[in-house]
N, C-alpha and C. Protein backbone atom coordinates (compact mmCIF):
# COMPACT_ATOMS: atom_id res chain seq x y z
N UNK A 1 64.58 121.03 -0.41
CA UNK A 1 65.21 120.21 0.62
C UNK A 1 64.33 120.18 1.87
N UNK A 2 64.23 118.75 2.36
CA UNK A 2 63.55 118.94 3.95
C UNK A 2 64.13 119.48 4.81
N UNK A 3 65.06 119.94 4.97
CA UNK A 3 65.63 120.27 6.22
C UNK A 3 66.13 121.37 5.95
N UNK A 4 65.62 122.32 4.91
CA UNK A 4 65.86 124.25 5.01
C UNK A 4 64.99 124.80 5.74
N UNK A 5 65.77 125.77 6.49
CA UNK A 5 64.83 126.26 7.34
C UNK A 5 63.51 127.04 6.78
N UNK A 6 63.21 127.55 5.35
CA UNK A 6 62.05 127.58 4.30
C UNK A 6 60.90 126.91 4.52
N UNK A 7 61.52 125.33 5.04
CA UNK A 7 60.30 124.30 4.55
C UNK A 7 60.00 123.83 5.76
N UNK A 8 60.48 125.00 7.11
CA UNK A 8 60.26 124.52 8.27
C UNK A 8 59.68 125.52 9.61
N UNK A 9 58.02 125.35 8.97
CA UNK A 9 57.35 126.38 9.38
C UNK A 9 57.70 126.88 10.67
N UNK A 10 57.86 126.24 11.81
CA UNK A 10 58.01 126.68 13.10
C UNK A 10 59.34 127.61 13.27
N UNK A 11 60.32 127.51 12.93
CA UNK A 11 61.26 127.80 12.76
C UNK A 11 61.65 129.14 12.13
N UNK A 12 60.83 129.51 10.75
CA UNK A 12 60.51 130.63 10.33
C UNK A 12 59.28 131.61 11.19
N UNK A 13 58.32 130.86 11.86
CA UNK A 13 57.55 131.21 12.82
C UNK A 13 58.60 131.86 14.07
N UNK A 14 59.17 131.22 14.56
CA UNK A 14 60.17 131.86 15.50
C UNK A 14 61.20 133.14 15.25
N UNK A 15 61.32 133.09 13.97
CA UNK A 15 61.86 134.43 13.44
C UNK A 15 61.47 135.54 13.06
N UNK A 16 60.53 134.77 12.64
CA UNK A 16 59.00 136.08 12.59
C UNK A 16 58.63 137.15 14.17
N UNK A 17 58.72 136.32 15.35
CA UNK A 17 58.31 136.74 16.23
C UNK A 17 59.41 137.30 16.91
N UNK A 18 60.48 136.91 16.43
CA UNK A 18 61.87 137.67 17.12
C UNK A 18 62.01 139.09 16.35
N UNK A 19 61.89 138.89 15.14
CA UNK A 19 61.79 140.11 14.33
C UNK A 19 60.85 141.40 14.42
N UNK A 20 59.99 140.84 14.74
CA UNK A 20 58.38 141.52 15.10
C UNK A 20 59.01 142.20 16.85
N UNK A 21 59.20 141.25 17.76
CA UNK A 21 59.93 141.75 19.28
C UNK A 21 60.95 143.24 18.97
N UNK A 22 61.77 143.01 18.06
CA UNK A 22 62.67 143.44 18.10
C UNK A 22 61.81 144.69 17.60
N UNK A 23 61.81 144.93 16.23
CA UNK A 23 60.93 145.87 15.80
C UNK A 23 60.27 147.18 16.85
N UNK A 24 59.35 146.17 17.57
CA UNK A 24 58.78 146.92 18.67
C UNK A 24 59.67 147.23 19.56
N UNK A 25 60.81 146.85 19.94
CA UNK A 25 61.44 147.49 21.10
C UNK A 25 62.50 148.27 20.64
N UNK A 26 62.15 148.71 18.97
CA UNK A 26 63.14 149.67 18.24
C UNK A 26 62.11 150.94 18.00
N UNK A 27 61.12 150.20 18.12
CA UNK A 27 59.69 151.76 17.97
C UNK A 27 59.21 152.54 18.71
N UNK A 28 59.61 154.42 18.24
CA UNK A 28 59.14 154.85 18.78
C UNK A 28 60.56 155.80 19.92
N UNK A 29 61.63 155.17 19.73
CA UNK A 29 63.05 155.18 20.83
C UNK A 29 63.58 156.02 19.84
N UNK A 30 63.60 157.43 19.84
CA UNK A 30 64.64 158.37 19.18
C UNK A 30 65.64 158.26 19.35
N UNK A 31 66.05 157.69 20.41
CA UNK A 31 67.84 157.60 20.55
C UNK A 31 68.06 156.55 20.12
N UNK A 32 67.36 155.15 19.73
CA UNK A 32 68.02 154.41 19.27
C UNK A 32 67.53 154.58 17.65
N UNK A 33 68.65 153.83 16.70
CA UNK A 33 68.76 154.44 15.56
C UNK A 33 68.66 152.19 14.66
N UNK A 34 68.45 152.40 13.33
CA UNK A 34 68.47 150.76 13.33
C UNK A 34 70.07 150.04 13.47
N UNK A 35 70.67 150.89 14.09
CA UNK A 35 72.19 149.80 14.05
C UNK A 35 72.10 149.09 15.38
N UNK A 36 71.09 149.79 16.06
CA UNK A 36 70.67 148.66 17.66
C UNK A 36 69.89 147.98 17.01
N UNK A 37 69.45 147.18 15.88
CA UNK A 37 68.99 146.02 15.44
C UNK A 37 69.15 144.56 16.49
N UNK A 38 70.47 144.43 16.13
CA UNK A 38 71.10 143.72 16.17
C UNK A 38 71.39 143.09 17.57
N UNK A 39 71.20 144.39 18.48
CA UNK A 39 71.38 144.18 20.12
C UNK A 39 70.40 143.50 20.13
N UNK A 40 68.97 144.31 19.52
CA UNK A 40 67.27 144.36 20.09
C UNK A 40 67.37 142.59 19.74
N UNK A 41 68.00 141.99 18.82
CA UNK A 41 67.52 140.62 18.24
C UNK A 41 67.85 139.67 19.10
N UNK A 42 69.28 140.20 19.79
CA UNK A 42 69.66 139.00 20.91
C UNK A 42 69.37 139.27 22.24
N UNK A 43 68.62 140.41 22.74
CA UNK A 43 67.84 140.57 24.10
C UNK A 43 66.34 139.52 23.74
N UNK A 44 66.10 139.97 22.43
CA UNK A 44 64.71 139.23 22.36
C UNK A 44 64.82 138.04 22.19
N UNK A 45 65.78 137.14 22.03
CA UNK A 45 66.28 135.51 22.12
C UNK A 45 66.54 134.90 22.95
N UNK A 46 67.33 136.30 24.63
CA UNK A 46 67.93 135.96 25.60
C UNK A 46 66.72 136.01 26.39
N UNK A 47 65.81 136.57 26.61
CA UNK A 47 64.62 136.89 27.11
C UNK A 47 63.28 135.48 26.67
N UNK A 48 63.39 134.91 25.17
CA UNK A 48 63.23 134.56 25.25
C UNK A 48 63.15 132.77 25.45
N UNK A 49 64.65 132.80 25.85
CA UNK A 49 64.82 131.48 26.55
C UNK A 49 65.36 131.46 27.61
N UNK A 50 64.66 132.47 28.65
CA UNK A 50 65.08 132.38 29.76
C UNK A 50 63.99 132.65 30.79
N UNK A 51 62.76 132.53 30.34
CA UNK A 51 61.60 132.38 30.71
C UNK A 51 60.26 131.74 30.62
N UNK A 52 59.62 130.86 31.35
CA UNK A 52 59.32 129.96 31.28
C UNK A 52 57.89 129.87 30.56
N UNK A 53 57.74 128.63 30.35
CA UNK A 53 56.85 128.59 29.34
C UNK A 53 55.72 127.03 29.67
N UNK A 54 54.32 127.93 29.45
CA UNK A 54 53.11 126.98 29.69
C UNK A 54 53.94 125.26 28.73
N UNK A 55 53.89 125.69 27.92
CA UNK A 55 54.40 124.27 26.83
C UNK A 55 55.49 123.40 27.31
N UNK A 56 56.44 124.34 28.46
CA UNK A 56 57.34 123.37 28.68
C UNK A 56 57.07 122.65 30.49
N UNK A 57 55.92 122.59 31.00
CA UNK A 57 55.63 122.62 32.30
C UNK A 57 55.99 123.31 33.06
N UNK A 58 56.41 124.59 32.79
CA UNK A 58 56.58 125.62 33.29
C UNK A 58 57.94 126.12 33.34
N UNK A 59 59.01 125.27 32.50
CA UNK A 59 60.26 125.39 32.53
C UNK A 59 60.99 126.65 31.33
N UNK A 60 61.74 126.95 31.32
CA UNK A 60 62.52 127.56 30.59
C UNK A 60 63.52 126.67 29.54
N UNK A 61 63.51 127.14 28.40
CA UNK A 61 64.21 126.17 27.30
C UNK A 61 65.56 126.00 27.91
N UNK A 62 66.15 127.45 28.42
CA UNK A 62 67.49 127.43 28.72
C UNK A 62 67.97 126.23 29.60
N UNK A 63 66.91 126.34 30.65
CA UNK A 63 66.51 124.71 31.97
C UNK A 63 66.81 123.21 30.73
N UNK A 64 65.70 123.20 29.76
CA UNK A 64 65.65 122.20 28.90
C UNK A 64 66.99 121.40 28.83
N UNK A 65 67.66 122.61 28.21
CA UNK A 65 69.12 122.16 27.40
C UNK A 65 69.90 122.19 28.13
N UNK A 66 70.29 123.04 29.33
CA UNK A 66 71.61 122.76 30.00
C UNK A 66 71.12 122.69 31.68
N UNK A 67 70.11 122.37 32.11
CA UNK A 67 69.54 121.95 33.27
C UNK A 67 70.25 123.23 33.96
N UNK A 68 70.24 124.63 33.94
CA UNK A 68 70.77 126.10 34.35
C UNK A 68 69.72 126.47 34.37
N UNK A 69 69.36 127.68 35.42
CA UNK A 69 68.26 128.24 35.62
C UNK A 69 68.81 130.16 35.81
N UNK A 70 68.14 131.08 35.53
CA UNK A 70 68.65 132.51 35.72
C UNK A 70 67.77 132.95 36.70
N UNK A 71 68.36 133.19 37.81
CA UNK A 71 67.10 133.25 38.91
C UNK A 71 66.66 135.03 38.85
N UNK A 72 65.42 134.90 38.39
CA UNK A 72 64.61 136.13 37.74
C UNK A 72 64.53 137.07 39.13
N UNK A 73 64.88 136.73 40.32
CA UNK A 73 64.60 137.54 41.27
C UNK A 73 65.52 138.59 41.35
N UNK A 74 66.89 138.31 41.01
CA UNK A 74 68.35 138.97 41.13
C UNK A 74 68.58 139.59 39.80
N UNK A 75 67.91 138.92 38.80
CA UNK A 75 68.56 139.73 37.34
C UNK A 75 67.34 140.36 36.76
N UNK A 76 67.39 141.77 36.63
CA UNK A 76 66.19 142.89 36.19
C UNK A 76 66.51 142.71 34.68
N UNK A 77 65.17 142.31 34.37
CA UNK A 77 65.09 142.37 32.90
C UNK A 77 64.20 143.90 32.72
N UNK A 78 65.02 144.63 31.70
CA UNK A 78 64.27 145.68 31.54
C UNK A 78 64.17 146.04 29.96
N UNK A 79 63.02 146.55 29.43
CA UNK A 79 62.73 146.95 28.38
C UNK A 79 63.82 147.02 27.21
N UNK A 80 64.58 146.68 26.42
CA UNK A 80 65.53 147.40 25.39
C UNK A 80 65.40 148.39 24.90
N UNK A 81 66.41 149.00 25.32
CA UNK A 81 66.38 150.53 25.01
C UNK A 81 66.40 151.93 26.13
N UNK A 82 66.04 151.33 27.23
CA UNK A 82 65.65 151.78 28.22
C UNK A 82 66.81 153.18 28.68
N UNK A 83 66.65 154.06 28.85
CA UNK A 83 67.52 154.91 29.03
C UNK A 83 68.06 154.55 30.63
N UNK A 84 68.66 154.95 30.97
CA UNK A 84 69.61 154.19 32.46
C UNK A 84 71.06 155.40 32.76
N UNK A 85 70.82 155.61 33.64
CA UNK A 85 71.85 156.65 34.58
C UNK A 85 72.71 155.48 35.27
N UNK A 86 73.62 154.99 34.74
CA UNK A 86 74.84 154.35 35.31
C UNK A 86 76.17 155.03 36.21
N UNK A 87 75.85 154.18 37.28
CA UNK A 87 76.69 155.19 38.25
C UNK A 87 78.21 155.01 37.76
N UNK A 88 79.21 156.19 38.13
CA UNK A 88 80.48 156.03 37.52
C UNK A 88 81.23 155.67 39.23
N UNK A 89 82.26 154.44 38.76
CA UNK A 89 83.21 154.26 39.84
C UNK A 89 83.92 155.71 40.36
N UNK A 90 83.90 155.66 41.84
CA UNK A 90 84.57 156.58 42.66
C UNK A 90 85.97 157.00 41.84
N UNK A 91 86.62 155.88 41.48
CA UNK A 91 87.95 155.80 40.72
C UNK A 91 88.20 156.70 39.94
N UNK A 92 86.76 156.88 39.02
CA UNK A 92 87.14 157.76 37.91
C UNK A 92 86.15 158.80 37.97
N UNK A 93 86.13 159.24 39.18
CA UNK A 93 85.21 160.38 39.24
C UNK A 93 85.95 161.54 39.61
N UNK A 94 85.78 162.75 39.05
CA UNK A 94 86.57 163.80 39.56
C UNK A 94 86.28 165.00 40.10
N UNK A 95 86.04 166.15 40.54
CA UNK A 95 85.49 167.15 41.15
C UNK A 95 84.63 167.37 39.78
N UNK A 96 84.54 168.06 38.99
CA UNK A 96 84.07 168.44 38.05
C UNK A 96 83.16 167.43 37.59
N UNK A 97 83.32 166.15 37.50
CA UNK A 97 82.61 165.01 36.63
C UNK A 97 80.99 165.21 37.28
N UNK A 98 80.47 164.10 37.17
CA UNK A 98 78.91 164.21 37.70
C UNK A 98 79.84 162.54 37.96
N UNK A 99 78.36 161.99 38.85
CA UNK A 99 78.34 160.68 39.67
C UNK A 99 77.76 159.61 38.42
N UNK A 100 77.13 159.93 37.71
CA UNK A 100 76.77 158.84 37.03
C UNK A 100 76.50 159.47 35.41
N UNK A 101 76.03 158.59 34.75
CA UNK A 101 76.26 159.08 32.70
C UNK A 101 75.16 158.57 31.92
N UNK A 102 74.42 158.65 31.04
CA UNK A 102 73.67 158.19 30.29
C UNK A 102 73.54 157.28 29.84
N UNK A 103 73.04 155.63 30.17
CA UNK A 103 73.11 154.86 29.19
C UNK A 103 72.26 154.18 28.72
N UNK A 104 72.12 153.29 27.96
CA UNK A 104 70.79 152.28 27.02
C UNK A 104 70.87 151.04 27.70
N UNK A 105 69.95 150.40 28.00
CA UNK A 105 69.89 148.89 28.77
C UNK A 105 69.48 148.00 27.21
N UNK A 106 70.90 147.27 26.93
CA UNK A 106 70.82 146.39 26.13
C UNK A 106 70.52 144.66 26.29
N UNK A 107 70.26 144.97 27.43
CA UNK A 107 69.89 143.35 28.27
C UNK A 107 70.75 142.73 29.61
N UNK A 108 70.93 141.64 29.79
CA UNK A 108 71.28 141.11 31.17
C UNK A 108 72.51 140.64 31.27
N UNK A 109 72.92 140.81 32.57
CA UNK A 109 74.31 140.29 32.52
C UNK A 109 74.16 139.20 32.96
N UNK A 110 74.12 137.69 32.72
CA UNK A 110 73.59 136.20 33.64
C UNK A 110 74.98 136.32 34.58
N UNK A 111 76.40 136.36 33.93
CA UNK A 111 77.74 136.27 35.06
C UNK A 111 78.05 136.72 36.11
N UNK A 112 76.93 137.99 36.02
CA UNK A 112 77.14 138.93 37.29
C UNK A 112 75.85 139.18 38.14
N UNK A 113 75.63 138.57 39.39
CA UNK A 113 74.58 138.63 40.25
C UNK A 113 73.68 140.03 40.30
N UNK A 114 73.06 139.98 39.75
CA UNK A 114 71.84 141.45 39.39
C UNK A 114 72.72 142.55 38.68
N UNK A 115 73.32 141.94 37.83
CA UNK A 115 73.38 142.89 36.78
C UNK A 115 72.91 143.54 35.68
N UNK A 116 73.17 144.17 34.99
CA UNK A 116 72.70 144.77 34.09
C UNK A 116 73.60 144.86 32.58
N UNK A 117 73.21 144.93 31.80
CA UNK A 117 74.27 145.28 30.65
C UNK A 117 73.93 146.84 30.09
N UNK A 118 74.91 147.70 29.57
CA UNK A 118 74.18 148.66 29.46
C UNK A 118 75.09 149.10 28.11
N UNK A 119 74.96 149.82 27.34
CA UNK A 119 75.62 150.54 26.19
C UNK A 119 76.06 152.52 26.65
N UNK A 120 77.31 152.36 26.17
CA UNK A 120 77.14 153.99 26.53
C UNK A 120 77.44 154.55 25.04
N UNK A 121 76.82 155.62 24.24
CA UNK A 121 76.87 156.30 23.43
C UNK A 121 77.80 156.69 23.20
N UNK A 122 78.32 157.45 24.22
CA UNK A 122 79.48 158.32 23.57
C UNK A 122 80.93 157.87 23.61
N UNK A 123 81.18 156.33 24.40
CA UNK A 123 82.09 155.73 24.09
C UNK A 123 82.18 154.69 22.90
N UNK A 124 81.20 154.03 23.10
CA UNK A 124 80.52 152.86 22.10
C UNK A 124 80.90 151.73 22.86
N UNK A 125 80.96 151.31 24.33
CA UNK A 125 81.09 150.32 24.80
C UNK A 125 80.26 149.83 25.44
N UNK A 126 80.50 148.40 25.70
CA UNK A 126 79.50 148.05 27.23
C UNK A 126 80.09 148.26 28.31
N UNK A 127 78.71 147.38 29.16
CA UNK A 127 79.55 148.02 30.68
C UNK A 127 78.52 147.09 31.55
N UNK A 128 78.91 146.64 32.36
CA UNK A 128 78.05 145.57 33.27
C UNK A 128 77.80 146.74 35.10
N UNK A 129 76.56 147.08 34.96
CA UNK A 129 76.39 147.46 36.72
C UNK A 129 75.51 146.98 37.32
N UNK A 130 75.41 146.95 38.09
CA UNK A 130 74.33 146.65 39.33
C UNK A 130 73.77 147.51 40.11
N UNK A 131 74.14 149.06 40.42
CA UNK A 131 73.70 149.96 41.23
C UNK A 131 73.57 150.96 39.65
N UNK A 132 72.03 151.51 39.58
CA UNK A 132 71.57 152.08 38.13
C UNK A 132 70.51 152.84 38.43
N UNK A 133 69.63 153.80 37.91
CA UNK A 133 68.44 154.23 38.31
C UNK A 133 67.76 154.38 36.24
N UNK A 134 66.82 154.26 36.25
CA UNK A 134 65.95 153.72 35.14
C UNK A 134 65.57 155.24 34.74
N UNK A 135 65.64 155.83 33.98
CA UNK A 135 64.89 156.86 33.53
C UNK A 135 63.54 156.73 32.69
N UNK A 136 62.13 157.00 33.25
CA UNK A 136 61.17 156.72 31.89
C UNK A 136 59.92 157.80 32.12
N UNK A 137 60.43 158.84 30.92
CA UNK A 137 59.41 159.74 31.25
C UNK A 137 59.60 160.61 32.64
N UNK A 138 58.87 161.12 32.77
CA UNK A 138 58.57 161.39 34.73
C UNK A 138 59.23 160.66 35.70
N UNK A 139 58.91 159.17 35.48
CA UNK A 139 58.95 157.95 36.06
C UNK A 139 60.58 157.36 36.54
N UNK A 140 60.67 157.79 37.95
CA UNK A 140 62.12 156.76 37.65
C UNK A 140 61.97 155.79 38.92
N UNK A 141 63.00 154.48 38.96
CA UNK A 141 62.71 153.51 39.77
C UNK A 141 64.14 153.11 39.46
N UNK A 142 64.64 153.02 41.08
CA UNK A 142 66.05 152.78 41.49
C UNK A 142 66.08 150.99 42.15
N UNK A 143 67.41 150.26 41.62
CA UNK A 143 68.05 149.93 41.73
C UNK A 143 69.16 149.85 42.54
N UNK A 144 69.11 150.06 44.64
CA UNK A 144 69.74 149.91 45.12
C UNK A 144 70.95 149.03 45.72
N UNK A 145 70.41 147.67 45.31
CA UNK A 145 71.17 146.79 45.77
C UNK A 145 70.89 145.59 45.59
N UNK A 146 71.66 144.43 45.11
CA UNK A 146 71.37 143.59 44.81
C UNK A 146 70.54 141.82 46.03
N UNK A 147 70.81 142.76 47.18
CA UNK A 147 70.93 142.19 48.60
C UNK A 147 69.24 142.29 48.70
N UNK A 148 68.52 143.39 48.15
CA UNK A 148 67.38 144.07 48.83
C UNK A 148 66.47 143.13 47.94
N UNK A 149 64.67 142.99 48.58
CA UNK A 149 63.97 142.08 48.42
C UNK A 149 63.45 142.32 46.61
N UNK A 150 62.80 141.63 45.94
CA UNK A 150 62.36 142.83 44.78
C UNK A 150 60.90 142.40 45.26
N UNK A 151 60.53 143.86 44.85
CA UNK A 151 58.97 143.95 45.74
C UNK A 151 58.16 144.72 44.32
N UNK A 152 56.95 144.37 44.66
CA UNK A 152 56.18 144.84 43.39
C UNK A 152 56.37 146.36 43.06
N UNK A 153 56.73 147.03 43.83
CA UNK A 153 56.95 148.42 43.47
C UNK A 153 58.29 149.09 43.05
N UNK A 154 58.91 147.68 42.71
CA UNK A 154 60.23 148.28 42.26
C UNK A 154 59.98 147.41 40.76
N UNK A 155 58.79 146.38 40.42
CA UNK A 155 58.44 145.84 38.93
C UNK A 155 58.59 147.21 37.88
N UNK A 156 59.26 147.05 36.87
CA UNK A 156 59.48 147.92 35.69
C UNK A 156 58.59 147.77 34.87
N UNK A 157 57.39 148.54 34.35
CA UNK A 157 56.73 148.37 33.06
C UNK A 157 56.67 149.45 32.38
């Protein structure tokens, strides 16, 4: 048939490279295990149509199709997988508790102005924040506020 996606190189080309993305942002991450497959496939889809591209004059596909733009200054795209200290609401904090909890950055929140999406382990839920600090290695880089400029020294690599 002409119109299986089989006989439609680009198309299988695009899956190839989502698969391959994903892969790599599953390698190497002891805490994540392959049932974050599945996250890794739609950060690497959301990521990649939401950033712009030489082929499209510099536009983003997402721009293409629904003339919407994700303004990259306010929403931190960070690595999948990324380990992340999510602060816990005052609400449910208690003498004993700690201020914030362990979690995985499974990609972006677009609904919520510099958010974040994050996974927590030991509940199995999500959770959308904006005030977070990045754990990597040695290396950590905070996330104060969504108000504040983003300056090259707060870039995540």
């Amino acid at each position: 048939c002409a119109y299986e996606h089989g006989q439609l190189g680009h198309v299988e080309r695009s899956h190839r490279t989502f698969q391959d993305t994903t892969n790599k942002a599953l390698y190497g991450k002891s805490h994540l295990s392959s049932r974050y497959f599945g996250m890794a496939y739609m950060d690497a889809v959301f990521k990649y149509n939401h950033l712009p591209r030489r082929s499209l004059d510099f536009k983003t596909p997402e721009y293409m199709w629904s003339n919407k733009t994700l303004d990259l200054l306010t929403t931190p795209f960070l690595p999948f997988g990324s380990v992340v200290m999510a602060h816990c609401p005052l609400g449910l904090q208690t003498s004993l508790s700690g201020r914030s909890f362990i979690t995985y950055s499974v990609g972006c929140a677009p609904g919520y102005k510099g958010g974040i999406l994050l996974f927590n382990p030991k509940t199995k839920r999500y959770i959308v924040r904006r005030t977070f600090k990045v754990i990597h290695g040695s290396y950590c880089a905070q996330y104060l506020s969504i108000s504040d400029p983003v300056r090259s020294d707060r870039h995540l690599h």
